[in-house]
Protein backbone atom coordinates (compact mmCIF):
# COMPACT_ATOMS: atom_id res chain seq x y z
CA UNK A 1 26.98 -25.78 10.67
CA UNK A 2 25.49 -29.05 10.93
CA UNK A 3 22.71 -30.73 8.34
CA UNK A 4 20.09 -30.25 11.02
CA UNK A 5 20.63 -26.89 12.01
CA UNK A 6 20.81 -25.89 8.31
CA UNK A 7 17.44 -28.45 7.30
CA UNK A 8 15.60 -25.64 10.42
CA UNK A 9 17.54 -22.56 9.39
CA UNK A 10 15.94 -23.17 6.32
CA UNK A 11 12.42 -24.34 7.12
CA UNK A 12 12.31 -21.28 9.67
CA UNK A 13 12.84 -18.76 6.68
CA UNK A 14 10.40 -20.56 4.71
CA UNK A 15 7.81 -20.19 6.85
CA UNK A 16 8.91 -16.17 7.52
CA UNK A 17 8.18 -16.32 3.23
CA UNK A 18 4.85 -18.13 3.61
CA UNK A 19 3.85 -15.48 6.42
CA UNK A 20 4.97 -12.47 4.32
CA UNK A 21 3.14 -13.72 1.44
CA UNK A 22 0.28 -14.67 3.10
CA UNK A 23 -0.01 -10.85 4.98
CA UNK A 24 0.71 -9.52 1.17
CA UNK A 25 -1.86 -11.17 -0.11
CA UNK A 26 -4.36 -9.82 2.58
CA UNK A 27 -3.62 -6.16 1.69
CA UNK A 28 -3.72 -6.92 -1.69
CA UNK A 29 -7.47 -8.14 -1.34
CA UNK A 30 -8.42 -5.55 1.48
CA UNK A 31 -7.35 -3.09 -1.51
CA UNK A 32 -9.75 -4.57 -4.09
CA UNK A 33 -11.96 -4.23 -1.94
CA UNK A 34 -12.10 -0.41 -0.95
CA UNK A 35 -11.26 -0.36 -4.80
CA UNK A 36 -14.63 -1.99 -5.64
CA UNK A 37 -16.57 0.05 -2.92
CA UNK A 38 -14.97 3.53 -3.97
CA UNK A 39 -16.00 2.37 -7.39
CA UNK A 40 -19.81 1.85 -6.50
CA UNK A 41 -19.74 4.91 -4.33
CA UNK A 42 -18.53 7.30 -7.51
CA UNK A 43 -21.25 5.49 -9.61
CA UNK A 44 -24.14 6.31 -7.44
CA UNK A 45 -23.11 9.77 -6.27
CA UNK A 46 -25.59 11.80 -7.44
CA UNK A 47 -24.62 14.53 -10.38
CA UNK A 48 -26.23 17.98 -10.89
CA UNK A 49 -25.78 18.43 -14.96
CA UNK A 50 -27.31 21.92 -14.55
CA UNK A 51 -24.12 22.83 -12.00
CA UNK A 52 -21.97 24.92 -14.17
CA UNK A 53 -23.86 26.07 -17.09
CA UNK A 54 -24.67 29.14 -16.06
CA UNK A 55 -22.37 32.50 -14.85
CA UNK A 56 -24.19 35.12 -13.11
CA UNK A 57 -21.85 38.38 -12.96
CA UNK A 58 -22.73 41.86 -11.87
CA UNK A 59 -20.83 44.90 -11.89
């Protein structure tokens, strides 16, 4: 193999790296994100603290 086709062998599979990365570090956010937002939506669910207290049982 010849110096040029190695120099774009090589620049092809860095850019396949950048593009990986790059798509990694998309998900990686988009999962923060629904992180944060399930994390705001637990906080504010309302919570009966009555629910459970009490056993009502007949025979």
């Amino acid at each position: 193999m010849d110096i040029g086709a190695l120099s774009i062998v090589m620049s092809q599979s860095r850019v396949q790296e950048s593009a990986g990365i790059a798509v990694m570090k998309m998900a990686m956010d988009t999962g923060k994100e629904t992180a944060t937002q399930m994390t705001e939506i637990m906080k504010n669910v309302a919570v009966d603290t009555n629910v459970g207290q009490h056993l009502d049982t007949r025979a």
